[in-house]
C-alpha atoms as a PDB file:
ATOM      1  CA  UNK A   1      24.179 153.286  94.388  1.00  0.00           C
ATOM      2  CA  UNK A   2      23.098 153.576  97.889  1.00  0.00           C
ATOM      3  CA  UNK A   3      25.150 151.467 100.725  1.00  0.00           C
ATOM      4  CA  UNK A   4      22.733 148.712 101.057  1.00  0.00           C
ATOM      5  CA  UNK A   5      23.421 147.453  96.842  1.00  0.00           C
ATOM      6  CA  UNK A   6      26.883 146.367  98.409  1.00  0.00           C
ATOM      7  CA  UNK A   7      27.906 143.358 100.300  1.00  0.00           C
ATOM      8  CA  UNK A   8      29.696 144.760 103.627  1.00  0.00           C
ATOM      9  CA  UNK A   9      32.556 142.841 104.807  1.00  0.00           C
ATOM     10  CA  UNK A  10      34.763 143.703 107.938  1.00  0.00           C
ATOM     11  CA  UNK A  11      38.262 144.692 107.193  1.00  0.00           C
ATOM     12  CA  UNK A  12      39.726 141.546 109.044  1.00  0.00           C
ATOM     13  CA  UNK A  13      37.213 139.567 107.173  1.00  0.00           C
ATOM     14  CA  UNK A  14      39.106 140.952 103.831  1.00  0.00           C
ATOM     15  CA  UNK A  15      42.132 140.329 104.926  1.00  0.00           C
ATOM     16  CA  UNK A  16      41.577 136.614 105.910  1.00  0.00           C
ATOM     17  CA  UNK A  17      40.102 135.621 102.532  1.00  0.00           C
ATOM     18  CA  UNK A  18      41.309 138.072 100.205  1.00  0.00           C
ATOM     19  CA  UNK A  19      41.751 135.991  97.313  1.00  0.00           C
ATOM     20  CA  UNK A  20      37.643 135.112  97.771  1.00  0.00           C
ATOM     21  CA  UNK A  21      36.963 138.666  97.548  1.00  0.00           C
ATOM     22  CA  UNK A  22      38.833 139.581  94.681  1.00  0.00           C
ATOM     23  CA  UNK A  23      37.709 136.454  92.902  1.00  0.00           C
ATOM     24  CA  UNK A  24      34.084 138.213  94.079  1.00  0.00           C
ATOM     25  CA  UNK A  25      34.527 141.408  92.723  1.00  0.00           C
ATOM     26  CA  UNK A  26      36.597 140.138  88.911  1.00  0.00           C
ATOM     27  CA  UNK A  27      32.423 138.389  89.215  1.00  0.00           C
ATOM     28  CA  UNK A  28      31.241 141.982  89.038  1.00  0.00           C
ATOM     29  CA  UNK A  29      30.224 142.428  92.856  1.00  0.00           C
ATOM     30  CA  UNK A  30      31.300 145.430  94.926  1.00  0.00           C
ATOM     31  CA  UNK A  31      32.179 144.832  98.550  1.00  0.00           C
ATOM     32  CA  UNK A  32      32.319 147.809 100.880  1.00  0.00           C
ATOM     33  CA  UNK A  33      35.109 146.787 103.274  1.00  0.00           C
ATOM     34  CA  UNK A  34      34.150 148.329 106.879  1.00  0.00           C
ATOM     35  CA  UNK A  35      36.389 149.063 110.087  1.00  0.00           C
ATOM     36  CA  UNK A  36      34.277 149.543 113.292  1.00  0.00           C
ATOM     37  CA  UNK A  37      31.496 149.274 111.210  1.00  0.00           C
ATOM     38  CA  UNK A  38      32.612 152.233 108.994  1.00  0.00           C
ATOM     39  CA  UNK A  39      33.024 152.319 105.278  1.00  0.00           C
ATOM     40  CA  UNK A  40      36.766 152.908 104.590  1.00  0.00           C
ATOM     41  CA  UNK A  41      36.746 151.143 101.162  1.00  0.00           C
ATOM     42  CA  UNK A  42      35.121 149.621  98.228  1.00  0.00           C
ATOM     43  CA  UNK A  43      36.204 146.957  95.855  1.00  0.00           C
ATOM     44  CA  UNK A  44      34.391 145.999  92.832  1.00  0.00           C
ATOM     45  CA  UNK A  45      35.043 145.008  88.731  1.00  0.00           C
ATOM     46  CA  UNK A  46      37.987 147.248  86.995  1.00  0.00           C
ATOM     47  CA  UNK A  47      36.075 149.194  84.226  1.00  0.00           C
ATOM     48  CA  UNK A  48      37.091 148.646  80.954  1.00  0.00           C
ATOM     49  CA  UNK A  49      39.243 151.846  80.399  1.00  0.00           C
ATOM     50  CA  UNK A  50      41.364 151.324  82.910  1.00  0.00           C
ATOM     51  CA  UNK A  51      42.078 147.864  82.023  1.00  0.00           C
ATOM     52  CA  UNK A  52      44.649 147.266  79.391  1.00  0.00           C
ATOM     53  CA  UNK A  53      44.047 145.000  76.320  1.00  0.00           C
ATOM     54  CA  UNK A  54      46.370 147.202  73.871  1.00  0.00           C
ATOM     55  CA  UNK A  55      48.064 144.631  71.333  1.00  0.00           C
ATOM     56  CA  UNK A  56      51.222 145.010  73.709  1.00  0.00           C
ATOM     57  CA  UNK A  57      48.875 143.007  76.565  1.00  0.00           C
ATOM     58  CA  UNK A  58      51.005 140.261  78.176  1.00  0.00           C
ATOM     59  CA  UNK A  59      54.091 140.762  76.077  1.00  0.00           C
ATOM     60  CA  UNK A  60      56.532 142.604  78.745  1.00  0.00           C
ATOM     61  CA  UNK A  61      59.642 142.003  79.527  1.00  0.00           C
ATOM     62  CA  UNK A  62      62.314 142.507  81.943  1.00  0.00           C
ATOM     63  CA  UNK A  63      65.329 143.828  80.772  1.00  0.00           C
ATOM     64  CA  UNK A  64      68.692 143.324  82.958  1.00  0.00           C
ATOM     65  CA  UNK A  65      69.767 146.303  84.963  1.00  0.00           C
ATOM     66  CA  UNK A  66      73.191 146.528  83.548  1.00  0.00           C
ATOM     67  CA  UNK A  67      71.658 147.629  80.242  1.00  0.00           C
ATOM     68  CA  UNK A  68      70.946 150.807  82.173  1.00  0.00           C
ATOM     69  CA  UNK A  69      74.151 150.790  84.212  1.00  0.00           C
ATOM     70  CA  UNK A  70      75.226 154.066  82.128  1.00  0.00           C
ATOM     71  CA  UNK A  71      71.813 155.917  82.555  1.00  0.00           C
ATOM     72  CA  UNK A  72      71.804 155.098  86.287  1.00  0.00           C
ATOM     73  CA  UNK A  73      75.532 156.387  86.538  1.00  0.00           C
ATOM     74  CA  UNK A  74      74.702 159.694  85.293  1.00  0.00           C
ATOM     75  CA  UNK A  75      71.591 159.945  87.243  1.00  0.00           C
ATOM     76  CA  UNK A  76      73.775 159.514  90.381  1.00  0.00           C
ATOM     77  CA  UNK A  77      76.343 161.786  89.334  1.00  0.00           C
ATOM     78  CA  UNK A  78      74.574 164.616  88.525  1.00  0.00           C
ATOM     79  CA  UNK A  79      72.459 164.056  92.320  1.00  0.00           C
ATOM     80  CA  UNK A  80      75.576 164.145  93.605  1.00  0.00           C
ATOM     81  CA  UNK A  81      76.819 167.362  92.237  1.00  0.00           C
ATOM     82  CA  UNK A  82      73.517 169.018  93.373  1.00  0.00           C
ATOM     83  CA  UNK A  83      74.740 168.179  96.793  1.00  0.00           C
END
């Protein structure tokens, strides 16, 4: 694609209504976001492999951190003897 198939936005444009332009680009557009009236960055629709819709898809979890109070223990003691 050749720069003029994108929209071009400034950078403090982006910023200000960044919610528009990712709303913009989950539409399928791609927005070159410019400094100085450079390119430093492109933002457009996630392709499908790298977006996750395994059968595991918005079924996390958090898990408290004492669970892994032991794990982090031994982590800390063995940085320690490295020391």
């Amino acid at each position: 694609m050749k720069s003029q198939d994108f929209r071009q936005i400034s950078l403090s444009e982006f910023k200000r209504r960044l919610s528009h332009w990712v709303e913009e680009a989950e539409a399928g557009e791609t927005i070159e976001i410019t400094r100085h009236n450079r390119t430093v960055a492109r933002i457009g629709p996630a392709e499908a492999a790298s977006c996750h819709t395994g059968d595991r898809f918005g079924k996390g979890g958090i898990r408290p951190l004492l669970h892994y109070a032991g794990i982090l223990e031994s982590l800390w003691d063995g940085r320690a003897q490295d020391r």
